[in-house]
Protein backbone atom coordinates (compact mmCIF):
# COMPACT_ATOMS: atom_id res chain seq x y z
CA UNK A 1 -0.54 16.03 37.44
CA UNK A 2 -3.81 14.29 36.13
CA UNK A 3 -6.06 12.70 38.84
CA UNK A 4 -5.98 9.26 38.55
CA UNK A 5 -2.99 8.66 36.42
CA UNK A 6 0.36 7.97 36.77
CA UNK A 7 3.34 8.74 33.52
CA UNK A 8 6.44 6.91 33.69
CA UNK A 9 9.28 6.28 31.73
CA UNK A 10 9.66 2.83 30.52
CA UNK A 11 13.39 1.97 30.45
CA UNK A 12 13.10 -1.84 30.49
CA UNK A 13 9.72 -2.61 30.01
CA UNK A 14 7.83 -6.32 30.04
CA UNK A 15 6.64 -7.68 27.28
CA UNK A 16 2.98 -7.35 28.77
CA UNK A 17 3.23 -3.60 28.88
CA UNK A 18 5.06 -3.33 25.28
CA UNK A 19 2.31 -4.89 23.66
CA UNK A 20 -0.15 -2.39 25.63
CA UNK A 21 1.39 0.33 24.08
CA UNK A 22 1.55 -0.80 20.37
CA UNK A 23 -2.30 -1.34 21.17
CA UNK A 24 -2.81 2.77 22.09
CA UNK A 25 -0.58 3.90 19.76
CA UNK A 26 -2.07 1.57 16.53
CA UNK A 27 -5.44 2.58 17.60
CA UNK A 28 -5.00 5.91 17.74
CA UNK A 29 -2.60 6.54 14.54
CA UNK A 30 -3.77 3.53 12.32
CA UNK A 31 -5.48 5.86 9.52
CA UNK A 32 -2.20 7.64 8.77
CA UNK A 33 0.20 6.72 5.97
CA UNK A 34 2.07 3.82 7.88
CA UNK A 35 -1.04 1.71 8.66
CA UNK A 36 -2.76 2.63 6.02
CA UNK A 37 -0.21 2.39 2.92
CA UNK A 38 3.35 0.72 4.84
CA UNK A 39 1.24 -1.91 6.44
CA UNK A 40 -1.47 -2.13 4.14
CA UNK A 41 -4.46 -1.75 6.72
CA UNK A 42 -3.12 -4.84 8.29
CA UNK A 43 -3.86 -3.45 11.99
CA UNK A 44 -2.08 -6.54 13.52
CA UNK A 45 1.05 -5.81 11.30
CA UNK A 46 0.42 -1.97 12.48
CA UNK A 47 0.86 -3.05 16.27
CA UNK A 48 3.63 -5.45 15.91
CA UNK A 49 5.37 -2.21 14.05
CA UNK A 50 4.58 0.24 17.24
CA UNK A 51 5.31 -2.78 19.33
CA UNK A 52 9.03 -2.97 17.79
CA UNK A 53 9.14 1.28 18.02
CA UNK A 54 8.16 1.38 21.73
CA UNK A 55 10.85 -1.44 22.57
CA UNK A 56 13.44 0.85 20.06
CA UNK A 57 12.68 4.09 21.82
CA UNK A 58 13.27 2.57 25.52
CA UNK A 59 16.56 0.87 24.69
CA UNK A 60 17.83 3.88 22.79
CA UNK A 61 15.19 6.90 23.71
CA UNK A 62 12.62 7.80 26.26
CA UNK A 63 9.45 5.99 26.33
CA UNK A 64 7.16 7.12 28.43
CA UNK A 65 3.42 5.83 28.95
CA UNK A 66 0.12 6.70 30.87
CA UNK A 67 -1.30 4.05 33.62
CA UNK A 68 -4.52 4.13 35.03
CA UNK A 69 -3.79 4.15 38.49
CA UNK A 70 -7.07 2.28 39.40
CA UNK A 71 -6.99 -0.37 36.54
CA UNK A 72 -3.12 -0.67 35.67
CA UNK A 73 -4.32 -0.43 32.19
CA UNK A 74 -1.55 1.76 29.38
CA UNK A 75 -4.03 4.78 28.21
CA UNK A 76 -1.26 7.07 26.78
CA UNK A 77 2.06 6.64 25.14
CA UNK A 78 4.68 8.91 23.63
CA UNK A 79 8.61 8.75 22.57
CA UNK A 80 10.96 11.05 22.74
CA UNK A 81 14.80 11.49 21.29
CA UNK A 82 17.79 13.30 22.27
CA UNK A 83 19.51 15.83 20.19
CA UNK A 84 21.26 13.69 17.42
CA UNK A 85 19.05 10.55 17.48
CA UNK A 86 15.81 9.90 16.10
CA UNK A 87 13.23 6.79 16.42
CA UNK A 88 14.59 3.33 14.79
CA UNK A 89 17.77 5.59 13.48
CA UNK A 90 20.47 3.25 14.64
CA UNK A 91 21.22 -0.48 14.34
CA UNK A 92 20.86 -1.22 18.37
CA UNK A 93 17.58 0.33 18.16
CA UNK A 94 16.25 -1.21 15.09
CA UNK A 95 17.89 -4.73 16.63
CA UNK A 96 15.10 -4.78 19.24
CA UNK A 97 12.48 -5.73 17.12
CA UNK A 98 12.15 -3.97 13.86
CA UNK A 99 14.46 -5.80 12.03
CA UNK A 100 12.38 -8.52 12.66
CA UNK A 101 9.67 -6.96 11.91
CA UNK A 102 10.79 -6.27 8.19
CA UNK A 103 12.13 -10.02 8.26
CA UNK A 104 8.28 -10.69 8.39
CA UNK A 105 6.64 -8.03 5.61
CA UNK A 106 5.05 -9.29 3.11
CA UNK A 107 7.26 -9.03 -0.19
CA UNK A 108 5.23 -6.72 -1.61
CA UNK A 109 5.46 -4.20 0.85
CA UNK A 110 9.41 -4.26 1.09
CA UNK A 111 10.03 -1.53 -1.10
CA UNK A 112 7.73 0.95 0.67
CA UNK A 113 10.55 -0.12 4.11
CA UNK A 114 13.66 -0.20 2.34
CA UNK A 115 13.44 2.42 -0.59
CA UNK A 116 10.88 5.24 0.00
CA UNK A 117 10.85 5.38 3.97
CA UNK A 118 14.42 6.22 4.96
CA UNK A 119 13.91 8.79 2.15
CA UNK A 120 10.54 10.30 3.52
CA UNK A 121 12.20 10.16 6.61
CA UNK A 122 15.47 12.17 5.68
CA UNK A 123 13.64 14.48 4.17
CA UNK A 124 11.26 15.77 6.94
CA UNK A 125 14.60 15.50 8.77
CA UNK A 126 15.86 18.26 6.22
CA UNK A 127 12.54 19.97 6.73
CA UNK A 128 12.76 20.80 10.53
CA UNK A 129 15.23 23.52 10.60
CA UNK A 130 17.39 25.25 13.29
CA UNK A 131 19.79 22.32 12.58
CA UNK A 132 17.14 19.53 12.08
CA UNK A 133 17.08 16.96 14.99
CA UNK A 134 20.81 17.85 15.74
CA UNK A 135 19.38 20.44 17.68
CA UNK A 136 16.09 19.48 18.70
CA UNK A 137 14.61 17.07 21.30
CA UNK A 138 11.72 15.27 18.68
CA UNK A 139 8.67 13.40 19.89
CA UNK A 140 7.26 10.61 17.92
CA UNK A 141 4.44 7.56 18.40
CA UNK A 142 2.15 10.00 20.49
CA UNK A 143 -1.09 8.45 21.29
CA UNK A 144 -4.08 8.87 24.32
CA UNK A 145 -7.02 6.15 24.35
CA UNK A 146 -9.82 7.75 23.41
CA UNK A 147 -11.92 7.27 26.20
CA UNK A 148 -9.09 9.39 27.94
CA UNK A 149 -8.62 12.36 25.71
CA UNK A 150 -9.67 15.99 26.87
CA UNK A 151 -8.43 14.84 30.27
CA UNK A 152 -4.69 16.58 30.44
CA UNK A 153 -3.31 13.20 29.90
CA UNK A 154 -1.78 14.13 26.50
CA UNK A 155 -0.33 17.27 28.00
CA UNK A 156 1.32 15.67 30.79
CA UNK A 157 2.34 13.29 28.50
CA UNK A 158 3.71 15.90 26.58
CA UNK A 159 5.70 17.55 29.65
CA UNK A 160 7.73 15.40 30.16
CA UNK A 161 9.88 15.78 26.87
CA UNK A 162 9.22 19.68 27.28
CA UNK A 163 11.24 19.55 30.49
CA UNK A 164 13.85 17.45 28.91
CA UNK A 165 14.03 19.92 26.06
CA UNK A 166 14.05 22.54 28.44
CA UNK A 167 16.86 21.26 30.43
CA UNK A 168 18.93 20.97 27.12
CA UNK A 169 17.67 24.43 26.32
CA UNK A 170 16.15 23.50 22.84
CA UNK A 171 13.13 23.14 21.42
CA UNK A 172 10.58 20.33 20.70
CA UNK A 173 9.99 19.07 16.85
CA UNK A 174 7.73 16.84 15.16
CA UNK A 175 5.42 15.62 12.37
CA UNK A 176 2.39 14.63 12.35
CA UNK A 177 -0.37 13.91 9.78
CA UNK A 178 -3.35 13.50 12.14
CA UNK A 179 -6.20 16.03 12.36
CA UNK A 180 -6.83 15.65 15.78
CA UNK A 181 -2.92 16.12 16.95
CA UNK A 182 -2.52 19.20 14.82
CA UNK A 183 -5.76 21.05 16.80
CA UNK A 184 -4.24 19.55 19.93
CA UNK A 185 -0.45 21.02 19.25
CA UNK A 186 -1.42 24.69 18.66
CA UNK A 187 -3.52 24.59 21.32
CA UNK A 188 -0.69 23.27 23.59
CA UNK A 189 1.24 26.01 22.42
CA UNK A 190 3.32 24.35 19.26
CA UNK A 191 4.12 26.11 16.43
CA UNK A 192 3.13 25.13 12.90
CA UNK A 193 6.90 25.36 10.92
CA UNK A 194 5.12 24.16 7.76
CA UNK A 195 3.13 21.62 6.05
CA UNK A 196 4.10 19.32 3.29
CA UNK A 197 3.14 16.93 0.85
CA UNK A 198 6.03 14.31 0.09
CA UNK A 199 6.92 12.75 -3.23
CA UNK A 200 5.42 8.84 -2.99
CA UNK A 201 2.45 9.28 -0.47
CA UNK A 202 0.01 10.44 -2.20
CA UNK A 203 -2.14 13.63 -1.51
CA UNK A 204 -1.28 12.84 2.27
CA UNK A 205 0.19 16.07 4.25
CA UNK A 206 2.34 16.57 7.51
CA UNK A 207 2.29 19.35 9.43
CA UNK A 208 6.11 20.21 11.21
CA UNK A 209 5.73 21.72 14.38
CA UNK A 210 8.05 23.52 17.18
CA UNK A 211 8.04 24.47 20.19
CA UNK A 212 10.70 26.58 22.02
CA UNK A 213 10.11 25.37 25.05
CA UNK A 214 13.41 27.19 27.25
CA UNK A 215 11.93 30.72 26.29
């Protein structure tokens, strides 16, 4: 428990509170290869993409998000997936709002959706081992306000997929190409599997972490 905050799992969240979250999370991950290259630092085209992940992951996922218990205000988000899915990998996911959100891209940026995502994608999927997400409970979109970090908030956060994953007996996987996550993880305890550079991003590198959570 952090003092003062309040995690829940958003199954069917208000619009109000979706858009909060695709605020956190774009703030917080906005440097990395999606805002920065997939949306073409368009930050407003950044948050309507989070916005369109957060409302995937709670039809289809769990969503899960950090309140303020004085001010109501979102100041943490994260999603996590089953064994055997994976964030905006199926069609009643992607149908609750990331389809439209291609629908809108600018022409240019198509190719970088439809050709070399799904592949990046498949292959970190490849990359994760011990069966790939067949086998794993994965955690995507993770995010704390700044003004919150250092506080436990990302931990708890954090917990609640670990107890999911624990449940299941499996571990916790994911990527992640920010600085500040990859001190965080190994301090939390996460393991670095490897880290990678992928053909068509650049010098950019993701780090692949695990956690065996059930041990």
């Amino acid at each position: 428990m952090v003092e003062g905050i309040t995690i829940r799992r958003l199954e069917d969240p208000k619009a109000p509170v979706l858009d909060e979250v695709a605020v956190v999370v774009a703030d917080a991950l906005f440097d990395g290869t999606v805002g920065q290259v997939g949306c073409a630092g368009d930050k407003a085209l950044f948050r309507k993409f989070q916005r369109a992940l957060a409302a995937g992951t709670a039809h289809s996922g769990h969503l899960y998000a950090a309140f303020d218990d004085r001010t109501g205000a979102v100041v943490g988000s994260i999603a996590f997936f089953q064994p055997g899915k994976t964030i905006i990998g199926d069609d009643e996911q992607r149908a609750q709002g990331f389809n439209a959100f291609v629908a809108t891209l600018p022409q240019e940026l198509l190719p970088w959706w439809t050709e070399l995502a799904p592949r990046v994608l498949a292959e970190l999927d490849k990359l994760v081992g011990e069966g790939g997400k067949e086998r794993s409970w994965s955690a995507h979109s993770f995010a704390v306000r700044e003004d919150y970090r250092g506080r436990g908030v990302g931990k708890a956060l954090l917990g609640t997929g670990e107890a999911l994953a624990k449940a299941d007996k499996m571990p916790v996987i994911f990527e992640t190409e920010h600085l500040h996550n990859v001190h965080m993880y190994k301090h939390l305890g996460y393991n670095i599997v490897q880290v990678i550079k992928l053909d068509g991003l650049g010098d950019r590198e993701y780090t692949l972490f695990r956690k065996d959570v059930f041990t």
